[in-house]
Protein backbone atom coordinates (compact mmCIF):
# COMPACT_ATOMS: atom_id res chain seq x y z
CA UNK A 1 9.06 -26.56 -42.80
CA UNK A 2 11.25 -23.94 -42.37
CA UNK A 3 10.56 -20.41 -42.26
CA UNK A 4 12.00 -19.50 -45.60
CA UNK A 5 9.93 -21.89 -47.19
CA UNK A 6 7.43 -21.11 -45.78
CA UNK A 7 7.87 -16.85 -46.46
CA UNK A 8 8.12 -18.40 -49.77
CA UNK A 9 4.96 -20.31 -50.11
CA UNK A 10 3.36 -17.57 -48.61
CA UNK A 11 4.94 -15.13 -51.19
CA UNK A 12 3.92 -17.01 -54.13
CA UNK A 13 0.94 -16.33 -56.55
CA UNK A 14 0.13 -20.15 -57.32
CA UNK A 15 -0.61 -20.07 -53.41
CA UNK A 16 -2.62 -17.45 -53.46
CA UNK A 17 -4.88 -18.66 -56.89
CA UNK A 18 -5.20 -22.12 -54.70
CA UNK A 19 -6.54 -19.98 -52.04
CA UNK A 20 -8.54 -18.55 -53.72
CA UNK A 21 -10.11 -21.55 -55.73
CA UNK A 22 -10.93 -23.15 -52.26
CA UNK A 23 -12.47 -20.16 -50.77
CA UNK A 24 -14.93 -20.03 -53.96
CA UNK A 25 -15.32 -24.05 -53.85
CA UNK A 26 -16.72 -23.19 -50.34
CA UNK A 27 -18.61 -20.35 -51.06
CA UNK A 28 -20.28 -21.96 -54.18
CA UNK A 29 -21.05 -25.31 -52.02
CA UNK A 30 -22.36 -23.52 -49.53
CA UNK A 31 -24.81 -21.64 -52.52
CA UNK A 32 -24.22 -18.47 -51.20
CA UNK A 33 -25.07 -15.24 -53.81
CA UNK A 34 -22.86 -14.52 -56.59
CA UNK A 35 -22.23 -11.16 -55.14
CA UNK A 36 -20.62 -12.14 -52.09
CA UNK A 37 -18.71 -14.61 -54.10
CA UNK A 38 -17.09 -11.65 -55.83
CA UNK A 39 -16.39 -9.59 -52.44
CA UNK A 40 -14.59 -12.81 -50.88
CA UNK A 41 -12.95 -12.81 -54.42
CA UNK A 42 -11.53 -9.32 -54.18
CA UNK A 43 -10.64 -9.58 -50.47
CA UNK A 44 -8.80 -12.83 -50.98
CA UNK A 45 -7.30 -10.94 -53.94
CA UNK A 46 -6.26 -7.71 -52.33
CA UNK A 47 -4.90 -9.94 -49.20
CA UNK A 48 -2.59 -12.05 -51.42
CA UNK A 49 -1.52 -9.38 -53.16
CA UNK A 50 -0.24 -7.33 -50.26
CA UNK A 51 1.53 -10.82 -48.91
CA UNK A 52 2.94 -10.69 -51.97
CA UNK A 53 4.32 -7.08 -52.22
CA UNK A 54 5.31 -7.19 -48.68
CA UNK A 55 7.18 -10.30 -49.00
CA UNK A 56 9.32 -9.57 -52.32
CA UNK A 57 9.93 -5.69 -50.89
CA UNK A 58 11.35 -7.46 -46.95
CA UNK A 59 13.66 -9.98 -49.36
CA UNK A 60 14.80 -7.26 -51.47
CA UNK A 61 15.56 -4.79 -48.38
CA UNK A 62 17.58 -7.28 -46.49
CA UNK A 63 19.95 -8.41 -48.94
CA UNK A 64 22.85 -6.46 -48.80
CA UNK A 65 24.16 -4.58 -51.64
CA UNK A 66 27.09 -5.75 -53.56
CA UNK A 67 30.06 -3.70 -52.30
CA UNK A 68 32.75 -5.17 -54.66
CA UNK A 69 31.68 -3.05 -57.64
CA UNK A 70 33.23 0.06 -55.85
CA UNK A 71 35.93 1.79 -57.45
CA UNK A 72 38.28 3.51 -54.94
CA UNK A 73 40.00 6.97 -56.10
CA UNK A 74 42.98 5.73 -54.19
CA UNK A 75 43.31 2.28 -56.55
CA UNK A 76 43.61 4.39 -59.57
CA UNK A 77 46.57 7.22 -58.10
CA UNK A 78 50.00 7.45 -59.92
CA UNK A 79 53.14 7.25 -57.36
């Protein structure tokens, strides 16, 4: 896998719900109480959403901006 992909996968909020319906498959199996259910909940939550924000905000930063759409002074001077 290549590390786009994988920046990707990582980036992407049907990861992050599979994530998260694991880590409360495992919780639940192991019968633990439903109130540290909902703290793993909201960490896994919080965590995949800062992947997330971090992720989209690097992609959006590194692409460079469009240059072509600048209008020179010089193009538009009469002889």
């Amino acid at each position: 896998m290549k590390k786009e992909d994988f920046l990707r996968k990582l980036g992407s909020r049907k990861f992050w719900a599979c994530i998260s319906a694991v880590v409360i498959a495992l919780i639940a199996f192991t019968s633990a109480e439903p109130e540290t259910t909902e703290r793993v909940v909201a960490l896994v939550s919080a965590v995949g959403g800062l992947c997330i924000y971090m992720l989209s905000e690097g992609i959006a930063d590194s692409k460079p901006t469009d240059v072509t759409n600048i209008i020179k002074t010089e193009d538009y001077k009469e002889d």
